[in-house]
Protein backbone atom coordinates (compact mmCIF):
# COMPACT_ATOMS: atom_id res chain seq x y z
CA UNK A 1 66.32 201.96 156.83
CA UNK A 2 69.36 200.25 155.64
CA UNK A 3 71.14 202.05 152.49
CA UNK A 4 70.28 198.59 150.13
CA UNK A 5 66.78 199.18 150.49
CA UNK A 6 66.41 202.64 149.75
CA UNK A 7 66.12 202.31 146.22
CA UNK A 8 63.40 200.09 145.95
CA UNK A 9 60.50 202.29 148.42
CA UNK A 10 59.27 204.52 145.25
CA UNK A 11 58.58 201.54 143.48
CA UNK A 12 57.27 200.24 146.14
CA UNK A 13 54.98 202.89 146.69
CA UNK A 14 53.47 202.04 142.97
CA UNK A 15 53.53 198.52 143.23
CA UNK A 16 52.03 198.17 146.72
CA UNK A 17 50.62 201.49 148.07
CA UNK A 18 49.46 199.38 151.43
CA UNK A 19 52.99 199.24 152.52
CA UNK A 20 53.57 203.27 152.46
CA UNK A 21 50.54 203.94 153.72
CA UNK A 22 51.95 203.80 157.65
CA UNK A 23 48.94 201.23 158.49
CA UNK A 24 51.21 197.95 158.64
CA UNK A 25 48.28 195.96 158.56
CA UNK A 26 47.53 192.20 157.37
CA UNK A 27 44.06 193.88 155.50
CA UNK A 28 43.41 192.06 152.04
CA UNK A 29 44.82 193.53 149.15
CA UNK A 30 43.74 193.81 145.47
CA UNK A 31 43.57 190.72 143.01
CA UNK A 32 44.70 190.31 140.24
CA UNK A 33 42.29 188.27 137.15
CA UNK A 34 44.95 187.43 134.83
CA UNK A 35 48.73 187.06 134.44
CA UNK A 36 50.84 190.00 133.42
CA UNK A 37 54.35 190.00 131.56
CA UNK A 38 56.70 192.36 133.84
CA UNK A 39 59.96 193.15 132.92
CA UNK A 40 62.98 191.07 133.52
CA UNK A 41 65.53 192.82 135.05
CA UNK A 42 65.71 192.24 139.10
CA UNK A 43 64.89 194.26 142.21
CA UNK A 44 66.51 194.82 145.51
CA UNK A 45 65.53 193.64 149.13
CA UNK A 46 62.72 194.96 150.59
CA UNK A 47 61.88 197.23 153.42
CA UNK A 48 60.83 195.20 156.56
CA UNK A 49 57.39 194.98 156.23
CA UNK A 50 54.25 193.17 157.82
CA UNK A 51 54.18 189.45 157.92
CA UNK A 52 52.23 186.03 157.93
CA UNK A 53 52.17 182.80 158.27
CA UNK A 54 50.35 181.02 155.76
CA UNK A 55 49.64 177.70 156.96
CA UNK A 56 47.83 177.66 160.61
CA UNK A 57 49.93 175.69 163.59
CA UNK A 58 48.97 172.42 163.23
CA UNK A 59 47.67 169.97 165.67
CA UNK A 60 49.02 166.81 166.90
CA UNK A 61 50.06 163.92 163.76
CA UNK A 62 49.83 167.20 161.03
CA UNK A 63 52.13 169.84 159.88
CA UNK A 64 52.15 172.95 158.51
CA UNK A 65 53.76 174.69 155.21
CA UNK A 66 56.62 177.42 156.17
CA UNK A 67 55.82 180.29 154.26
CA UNK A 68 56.05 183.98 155.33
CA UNK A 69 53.92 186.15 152.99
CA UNK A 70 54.42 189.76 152.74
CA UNK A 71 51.22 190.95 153.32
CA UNK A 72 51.57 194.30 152.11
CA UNK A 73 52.59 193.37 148.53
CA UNK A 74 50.42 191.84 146.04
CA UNK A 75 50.23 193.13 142.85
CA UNK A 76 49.60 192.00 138.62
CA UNK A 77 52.93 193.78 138.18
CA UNK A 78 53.39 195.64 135.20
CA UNK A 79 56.77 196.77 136.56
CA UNK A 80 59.36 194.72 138.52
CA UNK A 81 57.54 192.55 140.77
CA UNK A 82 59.24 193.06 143.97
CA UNK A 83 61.65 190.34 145.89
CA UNK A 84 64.63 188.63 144.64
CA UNK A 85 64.75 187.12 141.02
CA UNK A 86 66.02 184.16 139.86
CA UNK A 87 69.32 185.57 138.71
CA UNK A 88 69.73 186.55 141.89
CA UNK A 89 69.55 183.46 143.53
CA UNK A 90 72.00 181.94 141.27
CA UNK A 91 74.68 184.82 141.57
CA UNK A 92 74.39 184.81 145.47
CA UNK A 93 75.24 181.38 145.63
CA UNK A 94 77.28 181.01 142.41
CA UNK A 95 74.95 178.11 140.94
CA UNK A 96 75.96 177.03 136.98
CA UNK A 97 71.84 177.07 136.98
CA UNK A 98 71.68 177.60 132.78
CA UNK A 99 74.19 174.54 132.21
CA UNK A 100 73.49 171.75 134.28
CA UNK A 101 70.49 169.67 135.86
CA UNK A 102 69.13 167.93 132.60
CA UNK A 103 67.84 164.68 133.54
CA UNK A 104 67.40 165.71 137.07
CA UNK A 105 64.00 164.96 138.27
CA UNK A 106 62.56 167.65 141.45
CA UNK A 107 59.94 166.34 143.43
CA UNK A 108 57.54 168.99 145.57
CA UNK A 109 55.67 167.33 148.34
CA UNK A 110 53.08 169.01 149.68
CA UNK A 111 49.27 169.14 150.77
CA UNK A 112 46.46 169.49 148.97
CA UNK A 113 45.99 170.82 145.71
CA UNK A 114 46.47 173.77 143.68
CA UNK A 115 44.66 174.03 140.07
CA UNK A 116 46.91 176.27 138.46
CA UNK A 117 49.98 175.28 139.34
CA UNK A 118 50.99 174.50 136.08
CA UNK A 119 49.94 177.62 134.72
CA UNK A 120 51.39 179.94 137.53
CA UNK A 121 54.80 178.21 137.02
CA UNK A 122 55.00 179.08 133.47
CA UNK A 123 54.63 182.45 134.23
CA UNK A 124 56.26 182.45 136.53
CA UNK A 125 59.06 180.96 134.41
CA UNK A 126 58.20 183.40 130.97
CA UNK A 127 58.33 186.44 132.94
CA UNK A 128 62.02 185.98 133.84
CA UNK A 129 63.15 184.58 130.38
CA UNK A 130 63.13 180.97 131.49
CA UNK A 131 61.31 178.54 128.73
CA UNK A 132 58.34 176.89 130.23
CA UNK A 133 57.92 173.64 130.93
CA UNK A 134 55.28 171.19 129.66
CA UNK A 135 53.07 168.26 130.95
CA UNK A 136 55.09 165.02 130.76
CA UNK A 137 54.06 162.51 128.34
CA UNK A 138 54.70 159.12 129.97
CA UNK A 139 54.11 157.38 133.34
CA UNK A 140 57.12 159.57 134.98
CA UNK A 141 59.39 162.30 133.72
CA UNK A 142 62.66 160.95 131.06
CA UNK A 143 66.02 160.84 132.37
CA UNK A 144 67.44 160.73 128.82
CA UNK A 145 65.90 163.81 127.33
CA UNK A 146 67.43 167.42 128.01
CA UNK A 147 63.73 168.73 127.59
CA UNK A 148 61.85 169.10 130.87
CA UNK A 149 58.37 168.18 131.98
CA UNK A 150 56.10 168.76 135.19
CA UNK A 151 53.97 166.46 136.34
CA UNK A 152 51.06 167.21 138.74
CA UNK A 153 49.83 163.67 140.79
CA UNK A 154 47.90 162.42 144.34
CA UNK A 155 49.80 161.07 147.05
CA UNK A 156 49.62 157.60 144.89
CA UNK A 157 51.11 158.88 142.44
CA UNK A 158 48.06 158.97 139.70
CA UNK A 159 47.89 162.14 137.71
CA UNK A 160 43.71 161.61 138.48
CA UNK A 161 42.12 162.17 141.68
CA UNK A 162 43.58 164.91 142.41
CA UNK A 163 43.21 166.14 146.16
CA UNK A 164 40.35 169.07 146.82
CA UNK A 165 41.61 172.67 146.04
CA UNK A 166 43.51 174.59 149.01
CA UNK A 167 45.01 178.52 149.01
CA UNK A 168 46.85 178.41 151.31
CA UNK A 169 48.66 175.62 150.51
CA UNK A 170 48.03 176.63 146.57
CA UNK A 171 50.97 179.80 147.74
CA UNK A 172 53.26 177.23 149.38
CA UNK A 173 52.77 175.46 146.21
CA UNK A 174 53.75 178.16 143.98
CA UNK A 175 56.61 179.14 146.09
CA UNK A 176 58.40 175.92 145.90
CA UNK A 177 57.64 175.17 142.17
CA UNK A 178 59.20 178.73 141.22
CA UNK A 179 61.97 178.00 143.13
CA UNK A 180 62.74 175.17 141.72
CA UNK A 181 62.43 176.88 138.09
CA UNK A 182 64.45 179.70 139.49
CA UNK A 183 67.54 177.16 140.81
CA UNK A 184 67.24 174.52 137.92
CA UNK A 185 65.53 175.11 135.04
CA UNK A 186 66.52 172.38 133.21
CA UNK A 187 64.93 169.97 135.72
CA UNK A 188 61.91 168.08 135.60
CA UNK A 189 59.25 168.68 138.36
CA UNK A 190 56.75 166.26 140.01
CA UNK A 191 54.31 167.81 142.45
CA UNK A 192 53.00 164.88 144.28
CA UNK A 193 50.13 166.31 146.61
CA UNK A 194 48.86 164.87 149.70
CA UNK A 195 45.08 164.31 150.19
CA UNK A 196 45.45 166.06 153.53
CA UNK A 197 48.97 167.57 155.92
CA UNK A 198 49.15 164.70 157.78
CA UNK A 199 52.18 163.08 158.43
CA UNK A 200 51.18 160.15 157.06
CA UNK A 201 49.80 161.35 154.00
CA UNK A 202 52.46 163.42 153.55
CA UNK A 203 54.78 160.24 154.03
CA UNK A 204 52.66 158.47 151.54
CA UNK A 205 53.62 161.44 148.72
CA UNK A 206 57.02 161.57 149.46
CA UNK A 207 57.38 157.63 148.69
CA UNK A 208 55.06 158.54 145.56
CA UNK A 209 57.77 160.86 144.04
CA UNK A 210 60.20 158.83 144.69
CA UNK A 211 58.55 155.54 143.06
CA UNK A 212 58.43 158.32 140.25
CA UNK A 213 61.62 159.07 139.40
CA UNK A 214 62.47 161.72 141.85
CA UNK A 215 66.39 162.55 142.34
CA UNK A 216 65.52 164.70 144.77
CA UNK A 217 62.32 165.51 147.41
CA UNK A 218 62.36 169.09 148.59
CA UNK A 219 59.15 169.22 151.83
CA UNK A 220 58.21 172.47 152.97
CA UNK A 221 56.56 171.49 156.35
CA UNK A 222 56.46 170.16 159.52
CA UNK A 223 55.21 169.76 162.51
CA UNK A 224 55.61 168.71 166.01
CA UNK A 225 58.21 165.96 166.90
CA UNK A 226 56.85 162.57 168.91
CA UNK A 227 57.49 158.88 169.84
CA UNK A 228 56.35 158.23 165.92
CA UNK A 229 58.73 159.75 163.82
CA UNK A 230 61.52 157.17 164.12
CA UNK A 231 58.78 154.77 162.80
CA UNK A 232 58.01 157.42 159.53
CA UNK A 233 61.99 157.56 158.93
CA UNK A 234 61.78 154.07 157.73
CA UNK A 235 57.91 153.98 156.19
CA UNK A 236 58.37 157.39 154.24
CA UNK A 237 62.47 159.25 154.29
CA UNK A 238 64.62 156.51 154.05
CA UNK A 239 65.22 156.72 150.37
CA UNK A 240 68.82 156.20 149.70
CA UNK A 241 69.97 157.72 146.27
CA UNK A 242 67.44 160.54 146.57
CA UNK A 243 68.34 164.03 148.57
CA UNK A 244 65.67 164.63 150.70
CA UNK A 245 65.30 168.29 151.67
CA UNK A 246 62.83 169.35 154.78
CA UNK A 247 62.34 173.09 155.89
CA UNK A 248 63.15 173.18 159.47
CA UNK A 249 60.27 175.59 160.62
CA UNK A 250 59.63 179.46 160.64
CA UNK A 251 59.18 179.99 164.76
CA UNK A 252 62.54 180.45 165.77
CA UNK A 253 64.47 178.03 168.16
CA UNK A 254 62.78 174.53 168.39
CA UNK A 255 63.07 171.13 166.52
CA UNK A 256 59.95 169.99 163.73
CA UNK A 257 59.41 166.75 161.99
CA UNK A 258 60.46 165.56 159.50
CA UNK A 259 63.40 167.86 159.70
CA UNK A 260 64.41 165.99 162.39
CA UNK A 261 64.75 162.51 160.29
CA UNK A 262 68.01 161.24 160.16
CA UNK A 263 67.31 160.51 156.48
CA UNK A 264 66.81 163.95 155.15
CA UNK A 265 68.97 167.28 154.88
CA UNK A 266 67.10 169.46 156.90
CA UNK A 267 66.87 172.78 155.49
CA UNK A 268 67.24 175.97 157.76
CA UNK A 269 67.56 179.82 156.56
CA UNK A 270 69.26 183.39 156.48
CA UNK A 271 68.65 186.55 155.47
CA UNK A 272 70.50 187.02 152.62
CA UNK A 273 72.23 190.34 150.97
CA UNK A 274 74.00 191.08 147.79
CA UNK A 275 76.33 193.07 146.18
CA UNK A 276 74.56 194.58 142.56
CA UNK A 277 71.36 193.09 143.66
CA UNK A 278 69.04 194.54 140.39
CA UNK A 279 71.80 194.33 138.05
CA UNK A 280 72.60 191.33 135.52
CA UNK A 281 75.75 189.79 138.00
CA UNK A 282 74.29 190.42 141.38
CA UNK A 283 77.41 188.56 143.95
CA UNK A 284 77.24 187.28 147.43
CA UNK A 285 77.58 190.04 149.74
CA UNK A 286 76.77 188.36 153.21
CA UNK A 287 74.48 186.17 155.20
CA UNK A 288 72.73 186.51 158.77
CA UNK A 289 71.22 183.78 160.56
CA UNK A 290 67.50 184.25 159.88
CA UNK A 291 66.39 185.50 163.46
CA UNK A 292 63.86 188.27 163.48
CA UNK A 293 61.79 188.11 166.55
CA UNK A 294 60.98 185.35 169.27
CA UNK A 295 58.34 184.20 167.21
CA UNK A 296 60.21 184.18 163.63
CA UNK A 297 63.59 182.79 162.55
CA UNK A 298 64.73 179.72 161.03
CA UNK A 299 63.74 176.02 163.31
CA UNK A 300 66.93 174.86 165.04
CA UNK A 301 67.71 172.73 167.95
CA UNK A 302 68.04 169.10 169.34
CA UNK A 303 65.94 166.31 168.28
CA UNK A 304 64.33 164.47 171.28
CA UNK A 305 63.81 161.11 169.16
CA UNK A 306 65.62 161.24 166.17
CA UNK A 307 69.28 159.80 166.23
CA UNK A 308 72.33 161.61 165.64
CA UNK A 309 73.95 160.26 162.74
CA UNK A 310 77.15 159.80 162.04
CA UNK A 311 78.57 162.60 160.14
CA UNK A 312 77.76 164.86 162.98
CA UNK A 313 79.76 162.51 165.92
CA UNK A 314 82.71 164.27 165.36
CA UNK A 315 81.17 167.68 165.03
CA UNK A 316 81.62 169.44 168.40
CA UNK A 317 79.52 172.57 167.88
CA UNK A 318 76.97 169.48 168.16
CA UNK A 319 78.31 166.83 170.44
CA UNK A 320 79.14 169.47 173.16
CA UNK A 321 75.46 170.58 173.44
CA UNK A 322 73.48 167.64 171.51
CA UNK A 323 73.36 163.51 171.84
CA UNK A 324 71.11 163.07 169.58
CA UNK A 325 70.36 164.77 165.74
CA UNK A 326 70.80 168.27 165.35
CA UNK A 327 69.04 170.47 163.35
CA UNK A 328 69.79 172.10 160.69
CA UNK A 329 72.03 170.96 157.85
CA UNK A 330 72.34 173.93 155.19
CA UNK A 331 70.47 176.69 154.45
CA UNK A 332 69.58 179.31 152.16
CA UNK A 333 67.67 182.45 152.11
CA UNK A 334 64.41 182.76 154.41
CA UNK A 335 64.02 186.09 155.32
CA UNK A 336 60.39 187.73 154.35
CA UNK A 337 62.04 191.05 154.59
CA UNK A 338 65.16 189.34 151.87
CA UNK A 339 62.32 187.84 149.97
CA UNK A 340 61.62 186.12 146.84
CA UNK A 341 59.00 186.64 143.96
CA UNK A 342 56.19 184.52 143.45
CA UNK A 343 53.23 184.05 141.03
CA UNK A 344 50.30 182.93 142.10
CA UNK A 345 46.84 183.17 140.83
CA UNK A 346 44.62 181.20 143.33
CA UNK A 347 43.22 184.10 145.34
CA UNK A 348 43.75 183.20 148.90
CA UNK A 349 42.42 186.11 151.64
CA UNK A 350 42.38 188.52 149.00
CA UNK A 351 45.97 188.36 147.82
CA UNK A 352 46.81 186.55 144.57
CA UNK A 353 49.69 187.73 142.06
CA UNK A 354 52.89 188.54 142.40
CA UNK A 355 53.85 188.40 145.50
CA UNK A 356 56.43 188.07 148.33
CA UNK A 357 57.88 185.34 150.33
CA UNK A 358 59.90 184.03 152.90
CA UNK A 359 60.61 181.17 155.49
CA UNK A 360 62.82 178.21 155.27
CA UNK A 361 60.02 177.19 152.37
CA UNK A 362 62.23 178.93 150.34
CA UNK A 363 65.09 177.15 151.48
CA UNK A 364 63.64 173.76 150.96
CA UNK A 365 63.28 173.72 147.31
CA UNK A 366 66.18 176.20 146.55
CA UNK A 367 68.54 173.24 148.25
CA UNK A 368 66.66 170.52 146.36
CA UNK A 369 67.66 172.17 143.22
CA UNK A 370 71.27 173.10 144.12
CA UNK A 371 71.35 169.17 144.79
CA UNK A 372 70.00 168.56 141.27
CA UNK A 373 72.35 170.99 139.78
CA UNK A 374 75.23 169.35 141.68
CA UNK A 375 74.16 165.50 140.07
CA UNK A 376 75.41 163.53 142.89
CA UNK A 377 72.54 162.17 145.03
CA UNK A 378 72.59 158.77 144.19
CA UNK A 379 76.35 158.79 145.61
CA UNK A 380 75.15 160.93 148.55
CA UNK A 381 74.76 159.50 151.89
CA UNK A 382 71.37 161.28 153.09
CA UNK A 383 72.24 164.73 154.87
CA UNK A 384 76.00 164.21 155.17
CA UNK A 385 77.90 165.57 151.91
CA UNK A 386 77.73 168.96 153.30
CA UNK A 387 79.55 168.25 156.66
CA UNK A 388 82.74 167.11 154.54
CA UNK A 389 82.48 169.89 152.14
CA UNK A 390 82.53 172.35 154.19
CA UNK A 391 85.28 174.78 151.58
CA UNK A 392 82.04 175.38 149.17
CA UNK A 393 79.68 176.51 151.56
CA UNK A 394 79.14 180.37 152.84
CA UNK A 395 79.42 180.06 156.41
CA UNK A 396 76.97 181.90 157.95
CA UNK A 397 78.52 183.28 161.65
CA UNK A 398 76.44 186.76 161.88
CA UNK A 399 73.47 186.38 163.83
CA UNK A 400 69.91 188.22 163.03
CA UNK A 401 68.45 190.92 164.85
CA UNK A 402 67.08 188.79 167.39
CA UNK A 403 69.25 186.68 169.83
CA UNK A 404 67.80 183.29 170.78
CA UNK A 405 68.59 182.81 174.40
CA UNK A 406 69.01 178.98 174.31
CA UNK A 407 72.75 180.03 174.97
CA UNK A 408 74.95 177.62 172.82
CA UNK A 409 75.30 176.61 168.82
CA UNK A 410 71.79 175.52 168.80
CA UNK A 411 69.85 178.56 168.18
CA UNK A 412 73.01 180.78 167.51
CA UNK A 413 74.87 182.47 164.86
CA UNK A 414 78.63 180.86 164.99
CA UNK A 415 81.46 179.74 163.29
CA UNK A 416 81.21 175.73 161.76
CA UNK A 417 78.30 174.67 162.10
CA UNK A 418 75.12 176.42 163.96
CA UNK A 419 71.60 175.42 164.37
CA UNK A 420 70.08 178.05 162.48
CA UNK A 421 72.09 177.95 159.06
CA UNK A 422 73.78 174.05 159.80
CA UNK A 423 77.33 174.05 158.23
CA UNK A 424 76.07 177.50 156.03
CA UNK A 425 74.84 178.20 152.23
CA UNK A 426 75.88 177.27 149.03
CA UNK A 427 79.25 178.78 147.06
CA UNK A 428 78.06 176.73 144.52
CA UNK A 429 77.16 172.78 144.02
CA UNK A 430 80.58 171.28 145.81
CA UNK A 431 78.84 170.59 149.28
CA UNK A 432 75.79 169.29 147.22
């Protein structure tokens, strides 16, 4: 067990008494019935634990969500919940989070719906000292007002009709609002949920937000590429002014749409470690390319229809391996076993609470936010700020403790830019 996460097992053996048990099993855990204040100050990383995928592979013309859930923590925390906090988040990547982002608009695309979101988020949001954040009052969230508002509609955009309740997407739901509230709490949120997860009702939220108000998109999905998706760039990503942020997939080495669009900066991950993680200035300590097992890392590769845009034609870590659009951009933390906390209520196979998360989900929405926190998407040219900005990223060059065997840049750990983590993290909003 690595030294950083010694200090957390006791607690964990309080907090989640299914992980120190030996079992390692996916069994349902205890429920909590109603929210619980915990106390403020962070926790470390986590011992590797036992794993799952939330959302089910999806079939031809769907996608999927990319969240990892810890399954052996779920708990109504009276104590730390476990994962990293939002003040870590902000020190590892050095993100003026408390100062800027008023009049920043985040849009979360994503399927189905999840009745409490509203209510998770705000505790969510109260449990780590960050005010909570009310339903708007007009037709889309203010630009002009430093106070900000959520806004919960269907993939038209109406705040009725609301799309038929889902748990597993409710978690993905959760994870991305909190992240959001974690990165940019001064930011307004629209949750624009699709009446189903597939592509084209996805498609049909994502221009929703963006007829909103949206700055920025963050979609934490995907699914396989095909012969279509150069058709949805221009029916549902090509929005320019707004930064588009799509995971790029949880299985390891392989391409998913929409990451692939040219339009969007597709968002890949890391495992991510600190120096005073728990205290109140937790610092970057270093990143590894999120690559656990064959079946588990961040999506990376070669898109077989999208095409490669400009800003990476003179990128040879691309070129020399890739004619067409690689994937990923940027990234942020992904790793289940460097995971984040997460309220939320909506019991799905017996875990609800606070619980644990990874997968480039988490990356999605942190990115989003860094982009609202940086100010500049309307001046941003889809994906491509980051590839000229490379000074204020982290760049990411150790690989994970599984090696990808596609041989080249594309599913490896290395110096510039890499399919895994794209040109690397944030050192804070200059790449943004």
């Amino acid at each position: 067990m690595k030294p950083q996460y010694l200090r957390v097992a006791a607690a964990l053996c309080v907090a989640a008494l299914a992980a120190c048990s030996g079992q390692g099993s996916n069994t349902a855990l205890p429920t909590t019935s109603s929210p619980q204040s915990v106390a403020r100050a962070a926790v470390a990383p986590l011992p590797p634990g036992p794993t799952a995928h939330v959302c089910a592979k999806p079939s031809a013309g769907y996608a999927a969500c990319h969240a990892i859930i810890r399954t052996d923590i779920s708990s109504s925390a009276t104590t730390n919940p476990s994962g990293y906090h939002p003040n870590d988040l902000r020190g590892a990547y050095s993100l003026p989070s408390t100062t800027a982002g008023s009049g920043q608009t985040v849009a979360i695309v994503d399927a189905y719906n999840d009745p409490n979101a509203l209510s998770d988020v705000n505790t969510y949001r109260s449990t780590f000292g960050i005010p909570t954040i009310s339903a708007c009052n007009g037709s889309k969230p203010s630009t002009s007002t430093n106070t900000p508002c959520f806004m919960q509609v269907n993939q038209n955009g109406s705040t009725s009709g609301l799309p038929r309740n889902n748990g597993s997407w409710s978690q993905e739901i959760s994870l991305d609002l909190d992240m959001v509230s974690a990165v940019c709490p001064n930011c307004s949120i629209i949750l624009a949920e699709a009446s189903s997860a597939s592509m084209t009702n996805l498609g049909t939220a994502v221009n929703a937000a963006a007829n909103l108000g949206a700055t920025e998109i963050s979609n934490s999905y995907g699914g396989g590429e095909s012969s279509s998706d150069t058709s949805y760039d221009s029916s549902y990503f090509n929005h320019p002014g707004i930064a588009i942020t799509v995971s790029t997939g949880d299985s390891g080495y392989g391409v998913e749409y929409p990451a692939a669009s040219q339009y969007v900066t597709a968002a890949g991950g890391t495992s991510l470690y600190l120096n005073g993680a728990g205290t109140s200035t937790p610092t970057y300590n270093y990143e590894t390319a999120w690559e656990t097992s064959s079946s588990q890392g961040a999506g990376s590769g070669c898109s077989a229809y999208d095409p490669q845009p400009s800003w990476q034609s003179s990128v040879t870590n691309i070129t020399s391996v890739c004619s067409k659009r690689g994937v990923g951009d940027v990234s942020a933390d992904a790793d289940p076993n460097t995971g984040v906390s997460v309220y939320d209520s909506y019991s799905y196979m017996g875990q609800s609470g606070w619980l644990v998360f990874g997968g480039t989900s988490v990356a999605s929405p942190i990115l989003a936010a860094v982009y609202a926190l940086a100010g500049n998407a309307s001046s941003v040219s889809y994906g491509s700020y980051s590839y000229s900005h490379l000074s204020s990223l982290h760049d990411v060059t150790r690989a994970g403790s599984y090696t990808e065997t596609c041989g080249n840049t594309l599913c490896n750990a290395a110096t510039g830019w890499d399919g895994p983590t794209g040109n690397g993290s944030p050192n804070g909003t200059g790449a943004f």
